[in-house]
N, C-alpha and C. Protein backbone atom coordinates (compact mmCIF):
# COMPACT_ATOMS: atom_id res chain seq x y z
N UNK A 1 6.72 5.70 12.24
CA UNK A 1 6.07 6.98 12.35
C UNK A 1 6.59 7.75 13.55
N UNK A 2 7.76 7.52 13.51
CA UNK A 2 8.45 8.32 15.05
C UNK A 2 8.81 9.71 14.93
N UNK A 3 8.76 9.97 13.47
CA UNK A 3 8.63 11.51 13.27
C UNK A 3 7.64 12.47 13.33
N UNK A 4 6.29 11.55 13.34
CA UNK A 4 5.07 12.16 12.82
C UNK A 4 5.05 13.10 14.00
N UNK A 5 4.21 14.57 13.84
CA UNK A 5 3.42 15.17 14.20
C UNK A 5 2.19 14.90 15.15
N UNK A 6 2.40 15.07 16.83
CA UNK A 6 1.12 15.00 17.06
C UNK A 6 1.22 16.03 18.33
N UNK A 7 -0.74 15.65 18.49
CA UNK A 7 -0.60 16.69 20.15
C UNK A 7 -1.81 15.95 20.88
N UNK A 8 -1.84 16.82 21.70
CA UNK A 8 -2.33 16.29 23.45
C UNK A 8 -4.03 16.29 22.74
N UNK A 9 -4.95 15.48 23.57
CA UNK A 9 -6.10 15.98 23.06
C UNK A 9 -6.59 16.29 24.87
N UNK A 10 -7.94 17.09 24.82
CA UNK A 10 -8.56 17.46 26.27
C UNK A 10 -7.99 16.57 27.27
N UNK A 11 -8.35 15.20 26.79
CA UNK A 11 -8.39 13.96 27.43
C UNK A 11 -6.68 13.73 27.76
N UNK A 12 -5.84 14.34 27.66
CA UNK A 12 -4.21 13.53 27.64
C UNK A 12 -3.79 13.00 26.68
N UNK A 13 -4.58 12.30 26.16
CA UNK A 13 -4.58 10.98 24.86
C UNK A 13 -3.42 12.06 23.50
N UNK A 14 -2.49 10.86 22.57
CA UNK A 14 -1.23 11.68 22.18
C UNK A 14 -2.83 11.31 21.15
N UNK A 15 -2.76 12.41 19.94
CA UNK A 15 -3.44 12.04 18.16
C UNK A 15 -2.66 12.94 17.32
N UNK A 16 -2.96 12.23 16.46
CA UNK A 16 -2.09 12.82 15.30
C UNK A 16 -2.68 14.18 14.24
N UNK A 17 -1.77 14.84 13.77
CA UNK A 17 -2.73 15.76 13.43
C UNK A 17 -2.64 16.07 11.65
N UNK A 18 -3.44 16.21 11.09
CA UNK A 18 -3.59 15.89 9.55
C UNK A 18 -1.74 15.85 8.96
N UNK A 19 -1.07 16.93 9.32
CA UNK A 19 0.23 16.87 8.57
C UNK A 19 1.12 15.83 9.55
N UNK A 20 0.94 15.47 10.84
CA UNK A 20 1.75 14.22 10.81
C UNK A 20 1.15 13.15 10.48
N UNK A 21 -0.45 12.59 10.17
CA UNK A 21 -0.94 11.53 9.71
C UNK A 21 -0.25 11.59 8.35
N UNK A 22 0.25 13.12 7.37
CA UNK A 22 0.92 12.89 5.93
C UNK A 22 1.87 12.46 5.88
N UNK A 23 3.08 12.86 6.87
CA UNK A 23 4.27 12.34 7.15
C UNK A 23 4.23 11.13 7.50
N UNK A 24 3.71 10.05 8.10
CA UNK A 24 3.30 8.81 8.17
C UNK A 24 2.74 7.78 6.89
N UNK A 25 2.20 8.55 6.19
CA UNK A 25 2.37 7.95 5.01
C UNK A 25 3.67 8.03 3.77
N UNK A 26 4.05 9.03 4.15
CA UNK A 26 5.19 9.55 3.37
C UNK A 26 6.50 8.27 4.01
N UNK A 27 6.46 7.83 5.11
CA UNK A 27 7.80 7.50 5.87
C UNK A 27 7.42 5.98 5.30
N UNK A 28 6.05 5.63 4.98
CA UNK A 28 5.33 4.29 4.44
C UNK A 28 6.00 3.62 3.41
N UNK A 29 5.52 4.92 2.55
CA UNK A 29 5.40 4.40 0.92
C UNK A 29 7.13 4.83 0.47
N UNK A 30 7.68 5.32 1.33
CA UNK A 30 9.52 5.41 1.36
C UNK A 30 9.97 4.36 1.89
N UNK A 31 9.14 3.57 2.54
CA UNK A 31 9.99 2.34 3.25
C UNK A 31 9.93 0.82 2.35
N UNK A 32 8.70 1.03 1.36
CA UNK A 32 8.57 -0.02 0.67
C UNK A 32 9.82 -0.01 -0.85
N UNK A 33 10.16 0.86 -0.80
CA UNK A 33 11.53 1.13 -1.97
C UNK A 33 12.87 0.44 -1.54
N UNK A 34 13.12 -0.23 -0.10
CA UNK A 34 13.44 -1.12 0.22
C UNK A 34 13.47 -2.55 0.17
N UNK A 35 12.57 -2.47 -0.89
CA UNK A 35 12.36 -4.27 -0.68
C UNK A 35 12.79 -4.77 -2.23
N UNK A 36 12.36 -5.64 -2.29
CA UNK A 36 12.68 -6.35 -3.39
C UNK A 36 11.97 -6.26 -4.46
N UNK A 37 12.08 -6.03 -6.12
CA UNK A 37 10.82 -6.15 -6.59
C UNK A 37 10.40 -7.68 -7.37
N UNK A 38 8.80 -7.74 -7.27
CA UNK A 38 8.53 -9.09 -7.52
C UNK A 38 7.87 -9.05 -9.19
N UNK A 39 7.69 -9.60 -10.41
CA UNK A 39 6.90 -9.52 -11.31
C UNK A 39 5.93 -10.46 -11.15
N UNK A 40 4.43 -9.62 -11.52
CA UNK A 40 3.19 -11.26 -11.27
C UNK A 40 2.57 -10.36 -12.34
N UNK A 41 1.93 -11.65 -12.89
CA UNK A 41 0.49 -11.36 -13.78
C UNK A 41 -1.22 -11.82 -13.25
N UNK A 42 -1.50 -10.71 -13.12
CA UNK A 42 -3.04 -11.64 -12.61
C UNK A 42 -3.75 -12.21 -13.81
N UNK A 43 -4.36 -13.22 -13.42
CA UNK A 43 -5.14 -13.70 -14.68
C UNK A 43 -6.35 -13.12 -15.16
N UNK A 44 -6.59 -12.75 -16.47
CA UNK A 44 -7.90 -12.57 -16.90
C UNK A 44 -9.04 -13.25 -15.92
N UNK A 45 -10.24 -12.09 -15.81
CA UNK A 45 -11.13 -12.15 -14.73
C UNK A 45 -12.79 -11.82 -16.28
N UNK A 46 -13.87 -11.62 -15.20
CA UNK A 46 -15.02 -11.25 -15.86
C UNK A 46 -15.16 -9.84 -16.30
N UNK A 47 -16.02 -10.11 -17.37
CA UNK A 47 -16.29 -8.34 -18.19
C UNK A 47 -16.64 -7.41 -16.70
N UNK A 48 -15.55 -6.30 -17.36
CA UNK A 48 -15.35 -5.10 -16.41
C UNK A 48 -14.50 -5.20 -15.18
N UNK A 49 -13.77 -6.64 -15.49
CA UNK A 49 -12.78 -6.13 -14.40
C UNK A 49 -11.19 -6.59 -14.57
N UNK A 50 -11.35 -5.23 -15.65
CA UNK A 50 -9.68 -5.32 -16.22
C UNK A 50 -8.12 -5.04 -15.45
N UNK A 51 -8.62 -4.40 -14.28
CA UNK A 51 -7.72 -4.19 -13.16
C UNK A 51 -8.02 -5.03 -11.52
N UNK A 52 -7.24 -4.75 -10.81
CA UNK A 52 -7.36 -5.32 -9.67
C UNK A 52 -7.04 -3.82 -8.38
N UNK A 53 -7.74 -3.32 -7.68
CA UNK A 53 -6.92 -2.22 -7.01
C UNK A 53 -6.34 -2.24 -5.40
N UNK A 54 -5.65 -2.19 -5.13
CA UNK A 54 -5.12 -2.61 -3.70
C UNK A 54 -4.61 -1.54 -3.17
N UNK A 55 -4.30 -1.85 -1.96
CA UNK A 55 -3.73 -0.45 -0.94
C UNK A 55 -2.76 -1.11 0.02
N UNK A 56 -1.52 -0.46 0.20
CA UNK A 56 -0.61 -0.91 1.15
C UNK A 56 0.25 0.06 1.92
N UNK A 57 -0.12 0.24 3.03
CA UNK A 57 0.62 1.34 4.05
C UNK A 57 0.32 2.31 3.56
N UNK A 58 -0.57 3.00 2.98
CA UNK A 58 -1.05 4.04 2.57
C UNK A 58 -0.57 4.75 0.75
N UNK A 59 -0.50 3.53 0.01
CA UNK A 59 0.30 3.27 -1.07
C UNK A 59 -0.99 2.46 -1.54
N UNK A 60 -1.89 3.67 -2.94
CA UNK A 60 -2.62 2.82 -3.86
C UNK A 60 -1.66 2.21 -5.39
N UNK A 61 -2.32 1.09 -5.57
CA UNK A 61 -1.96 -0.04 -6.96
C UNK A 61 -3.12 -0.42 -7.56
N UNK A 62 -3.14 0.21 -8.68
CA UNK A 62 -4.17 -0.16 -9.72
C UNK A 62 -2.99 -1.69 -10.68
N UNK A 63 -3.44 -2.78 -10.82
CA UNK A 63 -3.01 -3.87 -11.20
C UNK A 63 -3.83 -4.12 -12.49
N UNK A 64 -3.24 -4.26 -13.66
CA UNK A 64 -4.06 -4.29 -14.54
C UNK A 64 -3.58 -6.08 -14.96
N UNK A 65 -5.02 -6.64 -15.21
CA UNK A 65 -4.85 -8.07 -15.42
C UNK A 65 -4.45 -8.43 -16.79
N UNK A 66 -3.40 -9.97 -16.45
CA UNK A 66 -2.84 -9.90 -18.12
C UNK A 66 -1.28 -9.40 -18.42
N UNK A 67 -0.98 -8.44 -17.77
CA UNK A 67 0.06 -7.77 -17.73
C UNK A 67 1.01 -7.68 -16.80
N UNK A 68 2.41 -8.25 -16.96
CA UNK A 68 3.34 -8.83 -16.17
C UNK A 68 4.26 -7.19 -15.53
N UNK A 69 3.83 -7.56 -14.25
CA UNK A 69 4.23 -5.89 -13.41
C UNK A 69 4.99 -5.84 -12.39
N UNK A 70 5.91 -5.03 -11.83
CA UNK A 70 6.87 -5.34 -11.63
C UNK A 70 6.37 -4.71 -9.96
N UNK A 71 6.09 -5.15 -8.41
CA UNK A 71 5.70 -4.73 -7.52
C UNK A 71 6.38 -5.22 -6.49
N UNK A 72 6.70 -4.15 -5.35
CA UNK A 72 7.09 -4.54 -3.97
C UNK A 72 6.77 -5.60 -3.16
N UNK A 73 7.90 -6.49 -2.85
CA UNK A 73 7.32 -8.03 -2.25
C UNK A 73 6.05 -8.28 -1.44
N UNK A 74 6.30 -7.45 -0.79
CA UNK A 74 4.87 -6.97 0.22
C UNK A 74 3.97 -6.99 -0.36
N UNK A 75 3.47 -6.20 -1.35
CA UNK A 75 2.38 -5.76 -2.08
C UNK A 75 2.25 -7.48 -3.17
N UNK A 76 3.14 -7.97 -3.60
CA UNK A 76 2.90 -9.61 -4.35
C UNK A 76 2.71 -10.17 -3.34
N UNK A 77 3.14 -10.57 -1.86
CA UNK A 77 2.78 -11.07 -0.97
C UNK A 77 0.95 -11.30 -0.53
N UNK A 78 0.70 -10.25 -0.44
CA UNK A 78 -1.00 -9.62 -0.36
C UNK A 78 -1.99 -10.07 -1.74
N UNK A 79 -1.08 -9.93 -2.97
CA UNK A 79 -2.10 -10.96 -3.94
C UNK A 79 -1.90 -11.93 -3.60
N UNK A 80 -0.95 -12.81 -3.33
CA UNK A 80 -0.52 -14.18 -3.33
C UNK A 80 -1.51 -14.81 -2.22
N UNK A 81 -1.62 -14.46 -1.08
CA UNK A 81 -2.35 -14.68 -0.35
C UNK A 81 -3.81 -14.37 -0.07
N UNK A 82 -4.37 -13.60 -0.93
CA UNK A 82 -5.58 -13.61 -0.63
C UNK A 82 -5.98 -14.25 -2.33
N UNK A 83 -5.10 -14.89 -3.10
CA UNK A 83 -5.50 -15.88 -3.71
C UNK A 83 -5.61 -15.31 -5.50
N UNK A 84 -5.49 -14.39 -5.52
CA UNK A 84 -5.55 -13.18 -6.97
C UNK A 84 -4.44 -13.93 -7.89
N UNK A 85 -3.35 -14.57 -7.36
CA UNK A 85 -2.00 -14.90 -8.44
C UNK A 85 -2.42 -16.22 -9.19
């Protein structure tokens, strides 16, 4: 986020300001097109929960269970570990 947008507040303190907090997500979800892609299927779960939804660097994933999908290592990393694969 070394491009982002920010300014001084009363206090000195640097904050960011709505259009460089956008550019910070923008520099995010451009950096994950770098990686590798992984295919996973989550397994069938209980009535009404046909998807799985996750968030990564400011990058939403609706995961629909059952269905073999093709996602940024990072983002299979984060199911894998909190136990979803």
């Amino acid at each position: 986020m070394g491009n982002c947008e920010n300014k001084r507040s009363a206090s000195g303190r640097a904050r960011l300001t709505d259009r460089g907090i956008d550019e910070g997500f923008r520099e995010a979800a451009d950096g994950l097109g770098g990686y590798p892609s992984r295919e996973v299927t989550l397994p069938p779960a209980g009535p009404g929960e046909d998807a799985l939804e996750l968030g990564y660097n400011g990058n939403m994933y609706v995961v629909r269970r059952g269905e073999a999908v093709a996602l940024p290592e990072p983002v299979a990393l984060i199911l894998e570990q909190a136990g979803a694969l």
